[in-house]
Protein backbone atom coordinates (compact mmCIF):
# COMPACT_ATOMS: atom_id res chain seq x y z
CA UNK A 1 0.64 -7.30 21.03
CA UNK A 2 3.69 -5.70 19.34
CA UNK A 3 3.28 -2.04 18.19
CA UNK A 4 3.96 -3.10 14.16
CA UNK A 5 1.14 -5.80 14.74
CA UNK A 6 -1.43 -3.55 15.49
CA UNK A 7 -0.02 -1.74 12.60
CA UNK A 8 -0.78 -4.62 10.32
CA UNK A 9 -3.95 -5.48 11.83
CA UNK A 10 -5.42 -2.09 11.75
CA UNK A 11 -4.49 -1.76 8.01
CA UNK A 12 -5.57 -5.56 7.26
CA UNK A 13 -8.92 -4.67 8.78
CA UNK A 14 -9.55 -1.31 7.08
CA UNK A 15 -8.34 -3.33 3.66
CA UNK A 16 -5.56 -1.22 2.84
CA UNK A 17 -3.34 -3.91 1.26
CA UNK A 18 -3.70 -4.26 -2.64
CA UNK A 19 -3.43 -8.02 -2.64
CA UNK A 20 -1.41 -10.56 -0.75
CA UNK A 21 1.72 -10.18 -2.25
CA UNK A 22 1.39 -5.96 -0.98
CA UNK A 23 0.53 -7.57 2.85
CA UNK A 24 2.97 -10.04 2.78
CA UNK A 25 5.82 -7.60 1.82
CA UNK A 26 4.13 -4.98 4.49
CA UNK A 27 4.60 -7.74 6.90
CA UNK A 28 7.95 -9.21 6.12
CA UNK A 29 9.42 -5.69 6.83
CA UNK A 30 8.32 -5.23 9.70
CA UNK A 31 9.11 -8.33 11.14
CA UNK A 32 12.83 -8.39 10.12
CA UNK A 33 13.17 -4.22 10.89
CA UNK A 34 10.93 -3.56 14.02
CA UNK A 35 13.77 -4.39 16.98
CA UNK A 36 16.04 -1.81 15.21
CA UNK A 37 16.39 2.10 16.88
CA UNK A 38 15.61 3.58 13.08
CA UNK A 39 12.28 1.82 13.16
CA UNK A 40 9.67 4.75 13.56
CA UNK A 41 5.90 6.02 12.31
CA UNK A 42 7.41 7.26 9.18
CA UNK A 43 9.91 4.31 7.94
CA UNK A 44 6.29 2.05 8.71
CA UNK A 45 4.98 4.05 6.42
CA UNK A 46 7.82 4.35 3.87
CA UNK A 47 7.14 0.59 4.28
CA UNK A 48 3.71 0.29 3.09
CA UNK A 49 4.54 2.15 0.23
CA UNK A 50 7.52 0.22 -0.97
CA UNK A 51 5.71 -2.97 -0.53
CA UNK A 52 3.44 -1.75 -3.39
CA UNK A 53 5.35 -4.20 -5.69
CA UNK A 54 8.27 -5.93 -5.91
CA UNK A 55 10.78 -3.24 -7.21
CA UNK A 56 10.32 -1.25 -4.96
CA UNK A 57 10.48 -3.58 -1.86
CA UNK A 58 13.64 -4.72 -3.31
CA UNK A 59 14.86 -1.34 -2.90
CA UNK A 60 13.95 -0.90 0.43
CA UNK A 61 15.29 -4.05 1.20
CA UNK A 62 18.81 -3.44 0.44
CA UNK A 63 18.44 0.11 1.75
CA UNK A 64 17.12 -1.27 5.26
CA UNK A 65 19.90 -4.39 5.30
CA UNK A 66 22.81 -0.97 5.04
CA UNK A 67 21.28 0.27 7.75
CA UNK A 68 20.83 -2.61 10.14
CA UNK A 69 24.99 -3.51 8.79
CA UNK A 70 25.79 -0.08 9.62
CA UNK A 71 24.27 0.07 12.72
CA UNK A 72 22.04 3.41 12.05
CA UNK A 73 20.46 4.61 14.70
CA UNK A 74 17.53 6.86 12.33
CA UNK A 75 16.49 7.24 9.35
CA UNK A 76 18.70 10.43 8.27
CA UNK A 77 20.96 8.73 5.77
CA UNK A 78 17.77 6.90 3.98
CA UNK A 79 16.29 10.55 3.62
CA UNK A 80 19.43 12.04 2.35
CA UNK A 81 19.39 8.76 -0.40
CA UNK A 82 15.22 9.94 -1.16
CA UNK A 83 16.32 13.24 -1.76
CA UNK A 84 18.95 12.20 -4.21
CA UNK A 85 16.76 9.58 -6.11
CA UNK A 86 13.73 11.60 -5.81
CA UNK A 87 15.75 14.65 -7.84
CA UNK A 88 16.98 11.71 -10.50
CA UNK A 89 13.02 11.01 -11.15
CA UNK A 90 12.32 12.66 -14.51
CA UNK A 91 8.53 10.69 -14.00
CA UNK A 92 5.73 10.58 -11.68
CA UNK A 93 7.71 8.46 -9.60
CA UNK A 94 9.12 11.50 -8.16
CA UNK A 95 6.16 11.98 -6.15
CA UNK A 96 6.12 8.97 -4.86
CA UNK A 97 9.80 9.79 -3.30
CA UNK A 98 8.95 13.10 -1.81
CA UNK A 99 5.74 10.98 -0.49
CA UNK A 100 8.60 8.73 1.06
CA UNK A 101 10.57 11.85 2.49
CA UNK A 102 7.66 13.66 3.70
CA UNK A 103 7.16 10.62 5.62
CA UNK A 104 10.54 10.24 6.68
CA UNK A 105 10.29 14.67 7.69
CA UNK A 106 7.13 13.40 10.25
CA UNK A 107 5.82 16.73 7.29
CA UNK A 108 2.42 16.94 5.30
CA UNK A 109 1.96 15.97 1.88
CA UNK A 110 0.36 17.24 -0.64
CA UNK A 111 0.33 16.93 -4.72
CA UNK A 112 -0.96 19.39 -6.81
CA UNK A 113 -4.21 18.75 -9.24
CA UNK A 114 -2.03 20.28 -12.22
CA UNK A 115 1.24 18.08 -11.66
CA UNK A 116 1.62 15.45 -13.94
CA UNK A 117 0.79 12.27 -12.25
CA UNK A 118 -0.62 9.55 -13.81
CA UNK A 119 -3.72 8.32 -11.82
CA UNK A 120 -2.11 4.99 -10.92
CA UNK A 121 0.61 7.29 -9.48
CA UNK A 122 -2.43 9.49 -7.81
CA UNK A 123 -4.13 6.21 -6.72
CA UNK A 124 -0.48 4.52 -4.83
CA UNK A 125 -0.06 7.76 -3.37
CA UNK A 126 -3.57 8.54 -1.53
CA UNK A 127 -3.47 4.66 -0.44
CA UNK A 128 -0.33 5.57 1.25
CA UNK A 129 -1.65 8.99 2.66
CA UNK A 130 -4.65 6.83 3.79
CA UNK A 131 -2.54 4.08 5.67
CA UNK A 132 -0.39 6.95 7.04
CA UNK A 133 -3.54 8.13 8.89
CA UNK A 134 -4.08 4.55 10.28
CA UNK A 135 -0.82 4.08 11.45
CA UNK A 136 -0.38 7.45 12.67
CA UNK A 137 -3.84 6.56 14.98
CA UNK A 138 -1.98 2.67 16.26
């Protein structure tokens, strides 16, 4: 069995995906983006939380098809684009880009109990800190 499908089996069986449209995403993602050299922990990761909803996904779909065109061989250009976006964020939704980053960095995360985060925003990102552990453990 494939590294990326113990991934998704280890986070199917611990019930990390938010409904089937979230694990079908996760899995699509994987599938197409797994053979290339920038596939690592942390873009699995950035994965899971882009497949969160459809926006998102989209996003990380367009960002992943540049980088499979361009022939990347990391993920250093993606984390210079977080950086960017993340800084545009005048919402919660900044956190959820330096979530992305932090990922991307292979660095700790953590959110302070004073920032302004809605608790959907609070919920998406300890899902995503919890699925990090799991795939960090694959």
């Amino acid at each position: 069995m494939k590294w990326k499908d113990k991934c998704f089996a280890a986070l199917d069986s611990e019930k990390m995906f938010e409904n089937s449209g979230h694990r079908t995403r996760f899995k699509e993602l994987t599938d197409c983006y797994c053979n290339y050299p920038f596939f690592t922990r942390g873009l699995c990761k950035c994965m899971y939380l882009s497949a969160w909803d459809e926006e998102h996904f989209c996003i990380m779909l367009e960002t992943l098809s540049e980088m499979s065109l361009g022939k990347e061989k990391n993920t250093r250009e993606m984390r210079s684009k977080g950086e960017i976006i993340a800084e545009e964020k005048k919402d919660d939704e900044y956190y959820v880009y330096e979530l992305s980053n932090s990922f991307l960095d292979n660095k700790p995360f953590e959110i302070n109990d004073q920032a302004a985060v809605s608790p959907e925003i609070r919920y998406i990102i300890s899902r995503a800190l919890k699925a990090s552990e799991i795939i960090d453990q694959v």
